[in-house]
C-alpha atoms as a PDB file:
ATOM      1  CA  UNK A   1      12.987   1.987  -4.936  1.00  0.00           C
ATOM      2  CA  UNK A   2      14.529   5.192  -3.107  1.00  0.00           C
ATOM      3  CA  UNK A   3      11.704   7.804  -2.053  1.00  0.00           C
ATOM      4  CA  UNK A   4      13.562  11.297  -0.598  1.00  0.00           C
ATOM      5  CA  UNK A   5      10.906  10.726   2.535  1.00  0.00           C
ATOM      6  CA  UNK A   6      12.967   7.919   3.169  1.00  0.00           C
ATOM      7  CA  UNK A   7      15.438   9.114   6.122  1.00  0.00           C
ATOM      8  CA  UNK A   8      18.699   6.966   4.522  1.00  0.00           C
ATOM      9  CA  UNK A   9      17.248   7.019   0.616  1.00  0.00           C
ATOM     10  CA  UNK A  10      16.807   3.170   1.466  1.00  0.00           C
ATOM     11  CA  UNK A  11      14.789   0.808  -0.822  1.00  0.00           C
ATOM     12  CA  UNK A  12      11.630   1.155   0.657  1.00  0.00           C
ATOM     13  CA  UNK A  13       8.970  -2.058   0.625  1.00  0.00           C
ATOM     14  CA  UNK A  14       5.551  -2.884   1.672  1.00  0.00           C
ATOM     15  CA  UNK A  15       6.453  -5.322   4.637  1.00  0.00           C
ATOM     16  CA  UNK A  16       2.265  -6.108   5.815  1.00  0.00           C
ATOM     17  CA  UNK A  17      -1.387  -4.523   4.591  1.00  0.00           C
ATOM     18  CA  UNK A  18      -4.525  -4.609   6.866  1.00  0.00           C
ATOM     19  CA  UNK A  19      -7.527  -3.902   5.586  1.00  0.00           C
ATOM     20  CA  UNK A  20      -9.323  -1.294   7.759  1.00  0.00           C
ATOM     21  CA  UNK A  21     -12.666  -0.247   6.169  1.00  0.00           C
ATOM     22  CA  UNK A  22     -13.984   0.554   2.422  1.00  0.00           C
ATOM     23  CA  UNK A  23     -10.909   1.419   0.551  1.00  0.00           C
ATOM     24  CA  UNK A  24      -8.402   2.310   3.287  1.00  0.00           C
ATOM     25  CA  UNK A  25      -5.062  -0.005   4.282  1.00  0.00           C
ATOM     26  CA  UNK A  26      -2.854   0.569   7.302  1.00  0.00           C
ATOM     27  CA  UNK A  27       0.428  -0.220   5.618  1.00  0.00           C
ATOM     28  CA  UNK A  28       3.683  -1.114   6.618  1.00  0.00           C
ATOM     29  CA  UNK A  29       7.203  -0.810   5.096  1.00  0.00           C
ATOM     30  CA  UNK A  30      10.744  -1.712   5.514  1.00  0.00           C
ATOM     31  CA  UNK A  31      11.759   1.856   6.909  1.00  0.00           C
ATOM     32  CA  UNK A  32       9.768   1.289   9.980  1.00  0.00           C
ATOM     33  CA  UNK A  33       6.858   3.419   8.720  1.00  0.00           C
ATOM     34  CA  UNK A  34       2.997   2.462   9.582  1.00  0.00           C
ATOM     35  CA  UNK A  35       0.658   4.362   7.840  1.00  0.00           C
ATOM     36  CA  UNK A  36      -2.991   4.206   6.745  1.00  0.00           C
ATOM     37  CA  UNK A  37      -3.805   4.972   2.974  1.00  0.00           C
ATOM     38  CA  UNK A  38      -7.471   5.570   1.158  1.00  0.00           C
ATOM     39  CA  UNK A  39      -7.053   3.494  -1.941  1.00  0.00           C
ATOM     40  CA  UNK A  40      -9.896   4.436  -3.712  1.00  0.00           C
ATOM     41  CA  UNK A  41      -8.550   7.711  -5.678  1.00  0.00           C
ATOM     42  CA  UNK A  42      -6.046   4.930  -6.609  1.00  0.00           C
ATOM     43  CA  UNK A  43      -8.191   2.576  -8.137  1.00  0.00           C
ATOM     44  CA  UNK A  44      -9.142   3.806 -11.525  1.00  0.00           C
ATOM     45  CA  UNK A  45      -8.549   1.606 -15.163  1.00  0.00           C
ATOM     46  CA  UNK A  46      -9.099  -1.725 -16.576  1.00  0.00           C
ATOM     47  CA  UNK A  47      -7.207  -3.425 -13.929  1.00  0.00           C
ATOM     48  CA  UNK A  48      -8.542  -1.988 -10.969  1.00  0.00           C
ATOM     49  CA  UNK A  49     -12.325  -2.101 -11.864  1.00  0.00           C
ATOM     50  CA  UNK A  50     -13.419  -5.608 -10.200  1.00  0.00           C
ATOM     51  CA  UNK A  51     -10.869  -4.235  -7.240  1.00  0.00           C
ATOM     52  CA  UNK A  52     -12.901  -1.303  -6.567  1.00  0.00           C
ATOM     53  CA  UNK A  53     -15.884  -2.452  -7.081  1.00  0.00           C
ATOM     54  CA  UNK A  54     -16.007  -4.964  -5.359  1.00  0.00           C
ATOM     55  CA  UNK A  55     -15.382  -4.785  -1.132  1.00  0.00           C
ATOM     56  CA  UNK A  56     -14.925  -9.023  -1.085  1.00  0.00           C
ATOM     57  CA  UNK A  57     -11.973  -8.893  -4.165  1.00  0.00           C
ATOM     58  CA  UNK A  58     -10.516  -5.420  -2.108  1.00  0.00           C
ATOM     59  CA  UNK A  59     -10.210  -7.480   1.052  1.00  0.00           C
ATOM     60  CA  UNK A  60      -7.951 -10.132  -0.639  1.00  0.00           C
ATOM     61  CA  UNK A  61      -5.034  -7.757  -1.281  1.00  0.00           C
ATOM     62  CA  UNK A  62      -1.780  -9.079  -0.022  1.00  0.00           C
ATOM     63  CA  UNK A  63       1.972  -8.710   0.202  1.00  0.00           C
ATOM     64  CA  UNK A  64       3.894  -9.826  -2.668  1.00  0.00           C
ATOM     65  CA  UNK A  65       7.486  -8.599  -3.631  1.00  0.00           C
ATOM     66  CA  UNK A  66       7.494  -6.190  -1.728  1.00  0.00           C
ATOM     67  CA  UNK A  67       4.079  -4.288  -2.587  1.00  0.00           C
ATOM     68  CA  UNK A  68       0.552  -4.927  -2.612  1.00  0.00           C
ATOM     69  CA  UNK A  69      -1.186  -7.293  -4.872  1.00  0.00           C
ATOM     70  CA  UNK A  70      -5.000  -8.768  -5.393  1.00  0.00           C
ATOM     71  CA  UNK A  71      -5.668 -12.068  -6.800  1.00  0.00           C
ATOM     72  CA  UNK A  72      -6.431 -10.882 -10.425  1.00  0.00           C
ATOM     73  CA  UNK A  73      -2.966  -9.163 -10.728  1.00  0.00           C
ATOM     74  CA  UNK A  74      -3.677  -5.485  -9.938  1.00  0.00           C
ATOM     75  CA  UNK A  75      -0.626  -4.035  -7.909  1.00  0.00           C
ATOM     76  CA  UNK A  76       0.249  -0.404  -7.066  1.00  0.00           C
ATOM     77  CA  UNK A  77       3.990   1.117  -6.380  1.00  0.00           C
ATOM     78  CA  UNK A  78       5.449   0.819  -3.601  1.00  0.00           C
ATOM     79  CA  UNK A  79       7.669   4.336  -3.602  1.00  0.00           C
ATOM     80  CA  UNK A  80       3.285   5.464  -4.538  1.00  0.00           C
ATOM     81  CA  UNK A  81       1.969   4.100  -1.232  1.00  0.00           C
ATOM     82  CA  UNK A  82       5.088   4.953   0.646  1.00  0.00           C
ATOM     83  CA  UNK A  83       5.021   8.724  -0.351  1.00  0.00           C
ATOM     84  CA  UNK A  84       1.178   8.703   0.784  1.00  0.00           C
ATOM     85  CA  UNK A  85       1.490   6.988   3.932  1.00  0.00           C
ATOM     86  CA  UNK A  86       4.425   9.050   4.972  1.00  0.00           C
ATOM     87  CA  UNK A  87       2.291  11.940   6.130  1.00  0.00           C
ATOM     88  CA  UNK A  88       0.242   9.647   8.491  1.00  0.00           C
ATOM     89  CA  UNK A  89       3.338   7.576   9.131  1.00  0.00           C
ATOM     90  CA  UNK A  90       3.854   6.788  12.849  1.00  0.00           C
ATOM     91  CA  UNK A  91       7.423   4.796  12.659  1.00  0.00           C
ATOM     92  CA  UNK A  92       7.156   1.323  14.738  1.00  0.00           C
ATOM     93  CA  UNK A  93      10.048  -1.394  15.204  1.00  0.00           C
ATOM     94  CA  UNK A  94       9.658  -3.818  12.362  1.00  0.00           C
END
């Protein structure tokens, strides 16, 4: 996906996730960006019930294709998590 905070208009992807507490994930992404994200407004709908409530289920997310994913199929947007990270975004070597 292209995001307009991207500095080339790249495809930007989740590249790792890390858990930090409750709801929040210090994300990473193929433009270098690092940037920790509060999940929970995000978390809302069928799909994301069992996520948010429960901390165990939360903890499993992963990286899959280039987002995150949990083990019961729940997933958000990359080009979502990118534009909220970007504010906190401290850009690291990949």
């Amino acid at each position: 996906m292209k995001t307009k905070n991207s500095p080339t208009n790249q495809v930007v992807t989740v590249t790792r996730v890390e858990v930090l507490h409750e709801h929040v994930v210090r994300l990473g992404f193929s433009d270098g960006c690092v940037g920790d994200v509060d999940l929970g407004p995000e978390l809302w709908g069928p799909v994301f019930e069992s996520v948010a409530g429960d901390y165990e289920l939360f903890r499993r997310v992963r990286v899959d294709l280039g987002t995150i994913v949990w083990p019961n199929g729940a997933d958000l947007a990359p080009e979502v998590l990118h534009a909220q990270a970007v504010p906190a975004c401290s850009h690291q070597s990949k």
